[in-house]
PDB file of N, CA and C in Angstrom:
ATOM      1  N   UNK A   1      -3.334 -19.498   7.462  1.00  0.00           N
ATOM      2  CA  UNK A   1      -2.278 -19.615   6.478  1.00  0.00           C
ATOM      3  C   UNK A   1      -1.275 -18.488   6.717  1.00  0.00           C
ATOM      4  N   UNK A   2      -0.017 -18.749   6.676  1.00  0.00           N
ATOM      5  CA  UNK A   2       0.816 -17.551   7.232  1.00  0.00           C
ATOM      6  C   UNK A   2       1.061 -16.765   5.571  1.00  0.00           C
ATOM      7  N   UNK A   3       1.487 -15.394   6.150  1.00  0.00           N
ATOM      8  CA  UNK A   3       1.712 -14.927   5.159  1.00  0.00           C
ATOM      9  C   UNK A   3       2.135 -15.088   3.890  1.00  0.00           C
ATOM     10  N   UNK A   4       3.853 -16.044   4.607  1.00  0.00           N
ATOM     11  CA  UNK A   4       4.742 -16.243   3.877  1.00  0.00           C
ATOM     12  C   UNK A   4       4.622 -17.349   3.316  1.00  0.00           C
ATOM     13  N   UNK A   5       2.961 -18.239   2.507  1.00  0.00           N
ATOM     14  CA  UNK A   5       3.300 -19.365   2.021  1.00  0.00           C
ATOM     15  C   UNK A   5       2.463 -18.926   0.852  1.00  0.00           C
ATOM     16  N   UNK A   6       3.270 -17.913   0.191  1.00  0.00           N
ATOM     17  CA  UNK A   6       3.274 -17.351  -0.863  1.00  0.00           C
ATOM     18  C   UNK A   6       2.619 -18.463  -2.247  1.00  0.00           C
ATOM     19  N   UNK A   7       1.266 -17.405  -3.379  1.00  0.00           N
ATOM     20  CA  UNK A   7       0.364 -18.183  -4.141  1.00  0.00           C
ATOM     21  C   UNK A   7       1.420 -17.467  -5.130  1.00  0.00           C
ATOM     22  N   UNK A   8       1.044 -18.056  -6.458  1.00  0.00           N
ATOM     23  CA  UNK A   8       1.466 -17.722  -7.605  1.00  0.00           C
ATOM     24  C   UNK A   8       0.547 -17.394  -8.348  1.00  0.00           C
ATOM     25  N   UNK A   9       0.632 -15.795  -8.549  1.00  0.00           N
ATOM     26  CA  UNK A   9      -0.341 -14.925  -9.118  1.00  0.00           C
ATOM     27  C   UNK A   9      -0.735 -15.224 -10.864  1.00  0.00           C
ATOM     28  N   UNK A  10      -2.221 -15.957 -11.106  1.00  0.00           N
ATOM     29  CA  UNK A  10      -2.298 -16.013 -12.152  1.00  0.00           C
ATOM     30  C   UNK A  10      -1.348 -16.800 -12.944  1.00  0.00           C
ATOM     31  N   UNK A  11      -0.939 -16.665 -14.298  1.00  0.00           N
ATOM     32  CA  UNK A  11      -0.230 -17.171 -14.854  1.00  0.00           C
ATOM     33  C   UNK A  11       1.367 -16.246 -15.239  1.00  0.00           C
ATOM     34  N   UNK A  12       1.282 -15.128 -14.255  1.00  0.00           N
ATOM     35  CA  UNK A  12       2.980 -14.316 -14.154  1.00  0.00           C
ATOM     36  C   UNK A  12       3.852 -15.442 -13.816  1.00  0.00           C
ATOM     37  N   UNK A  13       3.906 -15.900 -12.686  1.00  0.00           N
ATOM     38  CA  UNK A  13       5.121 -16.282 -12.401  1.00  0.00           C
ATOM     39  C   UNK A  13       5.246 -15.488 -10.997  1.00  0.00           C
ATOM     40  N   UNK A  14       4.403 -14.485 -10.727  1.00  0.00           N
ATOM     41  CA  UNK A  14       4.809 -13.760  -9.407  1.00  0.00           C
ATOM     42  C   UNK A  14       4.263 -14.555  -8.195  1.00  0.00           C
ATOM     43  N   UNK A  15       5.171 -14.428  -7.461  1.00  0.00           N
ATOM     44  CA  UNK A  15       4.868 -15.028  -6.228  1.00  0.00           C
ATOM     45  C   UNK A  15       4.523 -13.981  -5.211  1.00  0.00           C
ATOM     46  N   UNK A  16       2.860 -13.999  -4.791  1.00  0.00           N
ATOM     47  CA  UNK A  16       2.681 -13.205  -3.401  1.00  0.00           C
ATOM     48  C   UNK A  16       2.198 -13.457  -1.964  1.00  0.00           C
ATOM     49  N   UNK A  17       2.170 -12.665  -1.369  1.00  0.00           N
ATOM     50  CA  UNK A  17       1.413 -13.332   0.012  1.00  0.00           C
ATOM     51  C   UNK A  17      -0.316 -13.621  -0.150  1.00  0.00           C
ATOM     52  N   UNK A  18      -0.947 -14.601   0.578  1.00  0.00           N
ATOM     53  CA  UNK A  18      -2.234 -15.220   0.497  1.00  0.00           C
ATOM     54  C   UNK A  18      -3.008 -13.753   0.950  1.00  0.00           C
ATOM     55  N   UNK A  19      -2.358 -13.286   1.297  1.00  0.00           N
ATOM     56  CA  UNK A  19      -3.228 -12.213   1.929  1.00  0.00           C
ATOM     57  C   UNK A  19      -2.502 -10.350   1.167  1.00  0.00           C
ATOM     58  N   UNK A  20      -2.969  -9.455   0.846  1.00  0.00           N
ATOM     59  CA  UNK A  20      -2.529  -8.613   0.222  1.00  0.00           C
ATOM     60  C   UNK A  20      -3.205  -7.013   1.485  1.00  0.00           C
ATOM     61  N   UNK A  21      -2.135  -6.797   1.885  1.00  0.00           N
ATOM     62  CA  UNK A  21      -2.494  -5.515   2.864  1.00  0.00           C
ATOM     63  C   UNK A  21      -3.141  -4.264   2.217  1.00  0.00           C
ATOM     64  N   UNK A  22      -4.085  -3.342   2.148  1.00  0.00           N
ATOM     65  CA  UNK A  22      -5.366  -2.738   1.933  1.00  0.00           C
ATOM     66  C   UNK A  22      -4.589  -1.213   2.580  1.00  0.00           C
ATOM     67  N   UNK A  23      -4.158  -0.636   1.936  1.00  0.00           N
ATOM     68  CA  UNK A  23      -3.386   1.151   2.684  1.00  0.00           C
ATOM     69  C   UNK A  23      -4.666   1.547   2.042  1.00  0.00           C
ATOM     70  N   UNK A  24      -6.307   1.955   2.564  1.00  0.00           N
ATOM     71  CA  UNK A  24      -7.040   2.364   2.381  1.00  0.00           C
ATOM     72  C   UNK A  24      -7.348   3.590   3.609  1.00  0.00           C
ATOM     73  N   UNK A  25      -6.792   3.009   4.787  1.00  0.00           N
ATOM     74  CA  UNK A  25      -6.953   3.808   5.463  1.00  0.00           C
ATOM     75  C   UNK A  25      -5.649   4.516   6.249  1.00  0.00           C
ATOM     76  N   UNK A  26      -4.711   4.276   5.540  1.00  0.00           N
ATOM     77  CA  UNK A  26      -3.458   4.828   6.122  1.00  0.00           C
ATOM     78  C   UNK A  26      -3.321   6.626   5.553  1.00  0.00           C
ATOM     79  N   UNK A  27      -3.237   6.781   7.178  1.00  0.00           N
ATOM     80  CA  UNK A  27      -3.439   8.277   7.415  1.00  0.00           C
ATOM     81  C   UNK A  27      -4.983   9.159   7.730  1.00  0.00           C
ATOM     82  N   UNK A  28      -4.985  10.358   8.200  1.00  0.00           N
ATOM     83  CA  UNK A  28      -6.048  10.990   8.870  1.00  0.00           C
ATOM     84  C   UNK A  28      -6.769  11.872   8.035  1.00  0.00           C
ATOM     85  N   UNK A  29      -6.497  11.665   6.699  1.00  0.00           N
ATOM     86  CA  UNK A  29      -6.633  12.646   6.053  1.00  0.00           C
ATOM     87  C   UNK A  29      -8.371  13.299   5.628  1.00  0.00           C
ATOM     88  N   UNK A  30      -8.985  11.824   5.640  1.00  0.00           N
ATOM     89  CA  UNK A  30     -10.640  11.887   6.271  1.00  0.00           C
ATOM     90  C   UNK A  30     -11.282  12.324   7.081  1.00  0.00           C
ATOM     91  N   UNK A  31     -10.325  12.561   7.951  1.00  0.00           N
ATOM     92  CA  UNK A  31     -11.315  12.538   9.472  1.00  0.00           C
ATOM     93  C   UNK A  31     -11.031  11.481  10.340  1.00  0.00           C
ATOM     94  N   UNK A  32     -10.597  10.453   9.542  1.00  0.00           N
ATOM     95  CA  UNK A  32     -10.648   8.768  10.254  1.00  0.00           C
ATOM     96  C   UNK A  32      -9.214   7.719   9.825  1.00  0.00           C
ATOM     97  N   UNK A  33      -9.033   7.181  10.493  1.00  0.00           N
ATOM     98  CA  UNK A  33      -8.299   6.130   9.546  1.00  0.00           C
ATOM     99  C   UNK A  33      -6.741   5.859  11.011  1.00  0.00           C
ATOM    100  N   UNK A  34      -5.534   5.483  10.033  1.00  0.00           N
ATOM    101  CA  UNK A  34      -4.742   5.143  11.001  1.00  0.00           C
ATOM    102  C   UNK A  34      -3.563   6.282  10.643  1.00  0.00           C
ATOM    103  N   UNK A  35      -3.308   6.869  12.063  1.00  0.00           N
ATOM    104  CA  UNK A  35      -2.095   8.051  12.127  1.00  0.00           C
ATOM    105  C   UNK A  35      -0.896   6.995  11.227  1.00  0.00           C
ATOM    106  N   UNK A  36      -0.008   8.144  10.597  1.00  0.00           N
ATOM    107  CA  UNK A  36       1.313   7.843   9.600  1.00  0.00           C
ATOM    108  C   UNK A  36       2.405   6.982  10.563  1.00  0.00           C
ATOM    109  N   UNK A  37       1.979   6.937  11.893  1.00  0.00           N
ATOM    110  CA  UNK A  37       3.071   6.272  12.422  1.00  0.00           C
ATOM    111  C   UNK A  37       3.002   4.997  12.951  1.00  0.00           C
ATOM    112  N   UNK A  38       1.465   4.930  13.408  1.00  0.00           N
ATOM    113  CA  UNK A  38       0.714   3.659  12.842  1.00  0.00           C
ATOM    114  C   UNK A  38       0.569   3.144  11.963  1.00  0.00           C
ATOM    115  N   UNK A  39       0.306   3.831  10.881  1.00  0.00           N
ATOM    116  CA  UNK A  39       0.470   2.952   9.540  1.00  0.00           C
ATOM    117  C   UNK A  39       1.558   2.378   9.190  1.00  0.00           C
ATOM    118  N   UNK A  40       2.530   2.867   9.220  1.00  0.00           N
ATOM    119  CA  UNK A  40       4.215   2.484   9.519  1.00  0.00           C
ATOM    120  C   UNK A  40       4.173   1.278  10.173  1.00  0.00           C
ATOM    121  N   UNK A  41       3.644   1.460  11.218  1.00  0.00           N
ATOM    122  CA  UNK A  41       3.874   0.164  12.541  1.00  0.00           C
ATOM    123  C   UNK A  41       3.092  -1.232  11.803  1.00  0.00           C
ATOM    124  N   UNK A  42       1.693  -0.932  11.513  1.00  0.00           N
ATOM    125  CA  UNK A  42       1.035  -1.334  10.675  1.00  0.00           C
ATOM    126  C   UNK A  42       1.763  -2.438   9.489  1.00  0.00           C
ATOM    127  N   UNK A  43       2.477  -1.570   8.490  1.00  0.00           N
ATOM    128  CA  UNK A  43       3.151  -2.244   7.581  1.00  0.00           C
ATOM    129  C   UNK A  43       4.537  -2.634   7.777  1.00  0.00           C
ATOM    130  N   UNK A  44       5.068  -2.826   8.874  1.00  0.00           N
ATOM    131  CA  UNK A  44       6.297  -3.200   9.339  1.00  0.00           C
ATOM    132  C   UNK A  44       5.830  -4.320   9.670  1.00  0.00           C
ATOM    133  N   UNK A  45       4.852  -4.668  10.286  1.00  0.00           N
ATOM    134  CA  UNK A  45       4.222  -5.817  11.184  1.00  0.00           C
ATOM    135  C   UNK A  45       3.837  -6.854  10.234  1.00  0.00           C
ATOM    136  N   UNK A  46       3.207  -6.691   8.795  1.00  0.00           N
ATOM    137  CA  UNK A  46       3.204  -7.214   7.948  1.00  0.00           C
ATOM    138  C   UNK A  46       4.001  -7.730   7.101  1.00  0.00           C
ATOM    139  N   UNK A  47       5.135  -6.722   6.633  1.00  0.00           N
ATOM    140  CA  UNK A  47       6.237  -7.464   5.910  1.00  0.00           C
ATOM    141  C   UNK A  47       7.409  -8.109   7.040  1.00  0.00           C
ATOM    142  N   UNK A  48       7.304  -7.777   8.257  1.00  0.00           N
ATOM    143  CA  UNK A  48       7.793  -8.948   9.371  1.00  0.00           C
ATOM    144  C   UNK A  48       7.247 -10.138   9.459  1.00  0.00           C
ATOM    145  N   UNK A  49       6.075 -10.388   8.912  1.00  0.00           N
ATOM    146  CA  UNK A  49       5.419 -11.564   8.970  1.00  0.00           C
ATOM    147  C   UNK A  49       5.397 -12.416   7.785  1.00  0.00           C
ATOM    148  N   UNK A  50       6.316 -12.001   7.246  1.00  0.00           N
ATOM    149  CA  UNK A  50       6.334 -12.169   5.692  1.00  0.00           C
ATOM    150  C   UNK A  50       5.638 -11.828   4.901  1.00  0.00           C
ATOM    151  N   UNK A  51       4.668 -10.779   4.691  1.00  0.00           N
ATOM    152  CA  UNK A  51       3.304 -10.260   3.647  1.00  0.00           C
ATOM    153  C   UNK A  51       4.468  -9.698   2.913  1.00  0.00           C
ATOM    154  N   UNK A  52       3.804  -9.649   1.082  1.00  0.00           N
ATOM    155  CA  UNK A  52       4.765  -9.064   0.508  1.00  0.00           C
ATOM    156  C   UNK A  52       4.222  -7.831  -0.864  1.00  0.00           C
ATOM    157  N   UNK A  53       2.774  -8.142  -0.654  1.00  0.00           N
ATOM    158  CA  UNK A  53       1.559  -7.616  -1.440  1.00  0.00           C
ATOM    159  C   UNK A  53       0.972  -6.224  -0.873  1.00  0.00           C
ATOM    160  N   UNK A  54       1.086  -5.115  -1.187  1.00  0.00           N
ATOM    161  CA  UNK A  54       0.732  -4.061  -0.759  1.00  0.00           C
ATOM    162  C   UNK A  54      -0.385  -3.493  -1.126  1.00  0.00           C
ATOM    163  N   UNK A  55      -1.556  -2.831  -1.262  1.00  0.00           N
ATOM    164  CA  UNK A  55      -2.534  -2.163  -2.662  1.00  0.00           C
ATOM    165  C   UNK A  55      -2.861  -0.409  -1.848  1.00  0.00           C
ATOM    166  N   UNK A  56      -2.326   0.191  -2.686  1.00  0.00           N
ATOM    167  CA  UNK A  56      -2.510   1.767  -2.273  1.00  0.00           C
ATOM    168  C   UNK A  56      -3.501   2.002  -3.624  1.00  0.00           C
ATOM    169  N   UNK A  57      -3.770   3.796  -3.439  1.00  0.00           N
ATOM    170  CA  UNK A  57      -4.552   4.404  -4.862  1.00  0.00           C
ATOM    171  C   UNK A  57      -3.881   6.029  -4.424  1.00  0.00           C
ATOM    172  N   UNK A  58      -3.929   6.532  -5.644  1.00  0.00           N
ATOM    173  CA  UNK A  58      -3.550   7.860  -5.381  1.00  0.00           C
ATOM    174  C   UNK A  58      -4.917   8.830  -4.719  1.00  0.00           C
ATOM    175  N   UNK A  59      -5.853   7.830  -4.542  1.00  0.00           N
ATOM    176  CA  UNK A  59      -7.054   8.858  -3.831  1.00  0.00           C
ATOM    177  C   UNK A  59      -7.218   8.238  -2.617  1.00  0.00           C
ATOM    178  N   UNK A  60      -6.720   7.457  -1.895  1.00  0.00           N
ATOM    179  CA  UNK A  60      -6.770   7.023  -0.648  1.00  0.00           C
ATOM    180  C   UNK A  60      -5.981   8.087   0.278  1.00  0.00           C
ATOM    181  N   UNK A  61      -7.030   8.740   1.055  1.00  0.00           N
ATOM    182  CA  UNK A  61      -6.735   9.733   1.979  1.00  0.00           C
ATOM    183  C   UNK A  61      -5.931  10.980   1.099  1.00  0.00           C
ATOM    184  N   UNK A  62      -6.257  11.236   0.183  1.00  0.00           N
ATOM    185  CA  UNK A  62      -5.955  12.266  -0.611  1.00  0.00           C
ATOM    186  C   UNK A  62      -4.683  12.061  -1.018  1.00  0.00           C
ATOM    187  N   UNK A  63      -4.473  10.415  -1.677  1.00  0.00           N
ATOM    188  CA  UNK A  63      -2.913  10.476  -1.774  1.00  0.00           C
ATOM    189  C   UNK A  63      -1.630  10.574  -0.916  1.00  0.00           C
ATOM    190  N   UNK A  64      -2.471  10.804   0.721  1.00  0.00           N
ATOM    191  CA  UNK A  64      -1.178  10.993   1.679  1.00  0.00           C
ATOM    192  C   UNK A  64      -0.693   8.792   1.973  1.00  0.00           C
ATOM    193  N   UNK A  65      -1.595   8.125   1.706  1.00  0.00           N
ATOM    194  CA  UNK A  65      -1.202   6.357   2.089  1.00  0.00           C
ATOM    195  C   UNK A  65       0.241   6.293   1.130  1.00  0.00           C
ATOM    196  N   UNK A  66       0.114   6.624  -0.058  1.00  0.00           N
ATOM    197  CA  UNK A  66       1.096   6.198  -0.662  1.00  0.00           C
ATOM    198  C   UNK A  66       2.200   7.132  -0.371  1.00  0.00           C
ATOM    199  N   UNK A  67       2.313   8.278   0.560  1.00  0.00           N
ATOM    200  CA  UNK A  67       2.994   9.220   0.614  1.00  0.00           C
ATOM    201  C   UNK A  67       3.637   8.065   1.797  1.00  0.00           C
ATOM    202  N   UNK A  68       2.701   7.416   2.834  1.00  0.00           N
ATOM    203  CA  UNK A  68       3.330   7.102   3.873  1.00  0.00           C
ATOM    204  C   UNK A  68       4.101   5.637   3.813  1.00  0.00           C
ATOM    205  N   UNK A  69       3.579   5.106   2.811  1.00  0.00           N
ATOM    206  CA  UNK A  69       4.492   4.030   2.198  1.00  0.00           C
ATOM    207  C   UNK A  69       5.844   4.082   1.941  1.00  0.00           C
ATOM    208  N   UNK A  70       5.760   5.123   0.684  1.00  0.00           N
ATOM    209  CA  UNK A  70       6.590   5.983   0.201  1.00  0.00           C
ATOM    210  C   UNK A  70       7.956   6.124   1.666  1.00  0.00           C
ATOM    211  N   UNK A  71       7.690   6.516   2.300  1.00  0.00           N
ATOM    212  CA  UNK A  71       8.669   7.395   3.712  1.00  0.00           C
ATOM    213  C   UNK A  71       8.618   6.024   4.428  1.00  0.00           C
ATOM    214  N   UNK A  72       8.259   5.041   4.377  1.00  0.00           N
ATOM    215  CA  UNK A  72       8.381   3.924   4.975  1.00  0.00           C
ATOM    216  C   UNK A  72       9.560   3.095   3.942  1.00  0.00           C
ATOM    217  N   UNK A  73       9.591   2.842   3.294  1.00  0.00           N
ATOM    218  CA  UNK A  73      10.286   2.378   2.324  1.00  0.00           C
ATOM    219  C   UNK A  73      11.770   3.181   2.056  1.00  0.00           C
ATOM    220  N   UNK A  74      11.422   4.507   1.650  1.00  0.00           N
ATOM    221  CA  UNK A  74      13.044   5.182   1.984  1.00  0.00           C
ATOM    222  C   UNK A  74      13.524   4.764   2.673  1.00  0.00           C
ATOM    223  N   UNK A  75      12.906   4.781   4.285  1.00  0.00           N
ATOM    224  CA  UNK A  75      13.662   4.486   5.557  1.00  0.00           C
ATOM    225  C   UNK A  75      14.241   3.112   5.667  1.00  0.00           C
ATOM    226  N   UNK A  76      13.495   2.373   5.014  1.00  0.00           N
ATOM    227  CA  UNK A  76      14.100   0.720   5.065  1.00  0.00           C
ATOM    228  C   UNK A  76      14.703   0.351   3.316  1.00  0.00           C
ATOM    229  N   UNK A  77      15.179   0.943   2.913  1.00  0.00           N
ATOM    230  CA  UNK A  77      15.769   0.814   1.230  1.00  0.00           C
ATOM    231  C   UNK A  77      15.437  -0.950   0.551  1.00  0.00           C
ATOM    232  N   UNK A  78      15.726  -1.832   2.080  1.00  0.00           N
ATOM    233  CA  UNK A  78      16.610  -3.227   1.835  1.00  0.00           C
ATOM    234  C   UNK A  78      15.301  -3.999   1.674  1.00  0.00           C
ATOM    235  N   UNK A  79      14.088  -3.459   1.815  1.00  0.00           N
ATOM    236  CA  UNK A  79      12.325  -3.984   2.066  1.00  0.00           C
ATOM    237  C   UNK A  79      12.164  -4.004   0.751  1.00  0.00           C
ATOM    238  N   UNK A  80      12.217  -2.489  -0.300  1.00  0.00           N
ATOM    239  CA  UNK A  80      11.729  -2.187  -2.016  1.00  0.00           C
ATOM    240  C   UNK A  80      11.840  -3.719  -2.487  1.00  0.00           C
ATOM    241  N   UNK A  81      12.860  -4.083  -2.995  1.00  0.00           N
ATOM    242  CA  UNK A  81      12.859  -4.974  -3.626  1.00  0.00           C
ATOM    243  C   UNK A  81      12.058  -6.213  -3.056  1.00  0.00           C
ATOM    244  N   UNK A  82      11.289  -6.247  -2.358  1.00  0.00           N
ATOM    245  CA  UNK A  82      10.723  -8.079  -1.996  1.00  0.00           C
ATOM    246  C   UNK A  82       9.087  -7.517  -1.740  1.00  0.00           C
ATOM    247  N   UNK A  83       8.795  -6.224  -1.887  1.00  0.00           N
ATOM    248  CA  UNK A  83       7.100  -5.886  -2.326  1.00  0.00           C
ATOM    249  C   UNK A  83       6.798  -5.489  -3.141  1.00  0.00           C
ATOM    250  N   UNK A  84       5.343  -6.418  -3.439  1.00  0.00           N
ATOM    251  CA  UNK A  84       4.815  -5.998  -4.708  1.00  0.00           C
ATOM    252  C   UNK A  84       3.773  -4.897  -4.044  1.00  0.00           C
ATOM    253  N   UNK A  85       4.066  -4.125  -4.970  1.00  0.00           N
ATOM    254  CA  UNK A  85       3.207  -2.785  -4.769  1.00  0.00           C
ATOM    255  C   UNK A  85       2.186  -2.634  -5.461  1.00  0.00           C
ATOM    256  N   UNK A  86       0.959  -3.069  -5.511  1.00  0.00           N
ATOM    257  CA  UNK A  86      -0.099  -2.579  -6.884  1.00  0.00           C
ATOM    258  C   UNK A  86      -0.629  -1.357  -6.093  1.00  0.00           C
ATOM    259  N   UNK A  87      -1.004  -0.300  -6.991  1.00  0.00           N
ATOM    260  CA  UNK A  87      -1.437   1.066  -6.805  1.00  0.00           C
ATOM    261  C   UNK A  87      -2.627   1.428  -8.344  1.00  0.00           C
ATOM    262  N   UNK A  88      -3.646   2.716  -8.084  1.00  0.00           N
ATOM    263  CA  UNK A  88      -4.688   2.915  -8.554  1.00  0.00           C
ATOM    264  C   UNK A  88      -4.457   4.231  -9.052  1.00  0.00           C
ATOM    265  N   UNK A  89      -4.743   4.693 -10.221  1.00  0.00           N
ATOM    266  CA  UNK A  89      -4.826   6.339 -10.288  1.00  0.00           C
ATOM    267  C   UNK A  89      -6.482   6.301 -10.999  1.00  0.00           C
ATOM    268  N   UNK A  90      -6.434   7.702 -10.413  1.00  0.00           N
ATOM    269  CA  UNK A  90      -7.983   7.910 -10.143  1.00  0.00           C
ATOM    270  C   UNK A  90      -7.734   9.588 -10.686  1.00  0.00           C
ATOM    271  N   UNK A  91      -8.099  10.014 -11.862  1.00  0.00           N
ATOM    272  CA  UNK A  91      -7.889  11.482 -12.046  1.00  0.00           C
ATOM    273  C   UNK A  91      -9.747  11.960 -12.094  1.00  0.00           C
ATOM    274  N   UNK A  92      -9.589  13.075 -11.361  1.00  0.00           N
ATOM    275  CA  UNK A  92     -10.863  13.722 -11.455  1.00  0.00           C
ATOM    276  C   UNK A  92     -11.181  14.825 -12.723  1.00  0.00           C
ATOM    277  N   UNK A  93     -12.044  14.237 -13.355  1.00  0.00           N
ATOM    278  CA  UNK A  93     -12.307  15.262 -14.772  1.00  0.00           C
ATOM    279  C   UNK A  93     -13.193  16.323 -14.627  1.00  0.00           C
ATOM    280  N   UNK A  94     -12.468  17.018 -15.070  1.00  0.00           N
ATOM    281  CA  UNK A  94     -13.277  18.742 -14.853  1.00  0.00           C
ATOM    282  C   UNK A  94     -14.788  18.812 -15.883  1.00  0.00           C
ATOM    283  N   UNK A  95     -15.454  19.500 -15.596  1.00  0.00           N
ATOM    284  CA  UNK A  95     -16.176  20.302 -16.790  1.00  0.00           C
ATOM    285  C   UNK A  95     -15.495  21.219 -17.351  1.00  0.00           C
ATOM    286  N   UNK A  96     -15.467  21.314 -18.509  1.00  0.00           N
ATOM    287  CA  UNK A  96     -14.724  22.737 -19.275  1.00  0.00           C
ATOM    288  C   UNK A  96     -14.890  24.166 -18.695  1.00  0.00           C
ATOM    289  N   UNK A  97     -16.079  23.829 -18.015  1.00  0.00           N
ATOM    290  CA  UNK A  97     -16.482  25.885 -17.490  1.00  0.00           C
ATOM    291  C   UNK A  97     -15.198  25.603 -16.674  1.00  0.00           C
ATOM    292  N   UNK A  98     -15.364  24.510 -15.731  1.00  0.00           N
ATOM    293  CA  UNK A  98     -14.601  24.314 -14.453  1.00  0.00           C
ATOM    294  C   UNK A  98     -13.181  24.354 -14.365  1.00  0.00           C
ATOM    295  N   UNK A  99     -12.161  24.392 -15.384  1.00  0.00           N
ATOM    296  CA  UNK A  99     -11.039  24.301 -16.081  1.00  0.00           C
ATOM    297  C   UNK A  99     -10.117  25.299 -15.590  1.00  0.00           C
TER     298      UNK A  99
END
């Protein structure tokens, strides 16, 4: 199924790609995963193919995926508007000693 034969999410009204791209491993920040310029290449290759569904978290690779999204998107301004971006926040709670 190609990207671009876009489902209609639920009962929104949003239209996305059948397939939704995973920035889980965009960037090195693990130890592992795909360099920022790969990931780039990565998500260029996707919304060239028509994908239009993105899913980052602010704890994926310590927050640097959405950094590299982020700098991917500046660079192409004319892309923002035609992806849906869902993203995760994840805050780590202290102990009070730990504060």
């Amino acid at each position: 199924m190609p990207l671009s034969s876009y489902v209609t999410l639920g009962n929104s009204g949003l239209r996305v790609s059948p397939m939704t791209l995973g920035t889980m491993t965009f960037g090195e920040d693990n130890g592992w995963g795909s360099s920022p310029q790969d990931s780039k290449r990565i998500l260029a290759a996707y919304l060239e193919r028509g994908g239009n569904s993105v899913d980052t978290a602010n704890i994926y690779t310590n927050g640097h995926s959405e950094v590299i999204i982020g700098e991917h998107l500046a660079a192409n301004r004319h892309l923002r508007d035609r992806i849906v971006l869902g993203t995760k926040f994840y805050e780590v709670l202290l102990e009070p000693h730990c504060r």
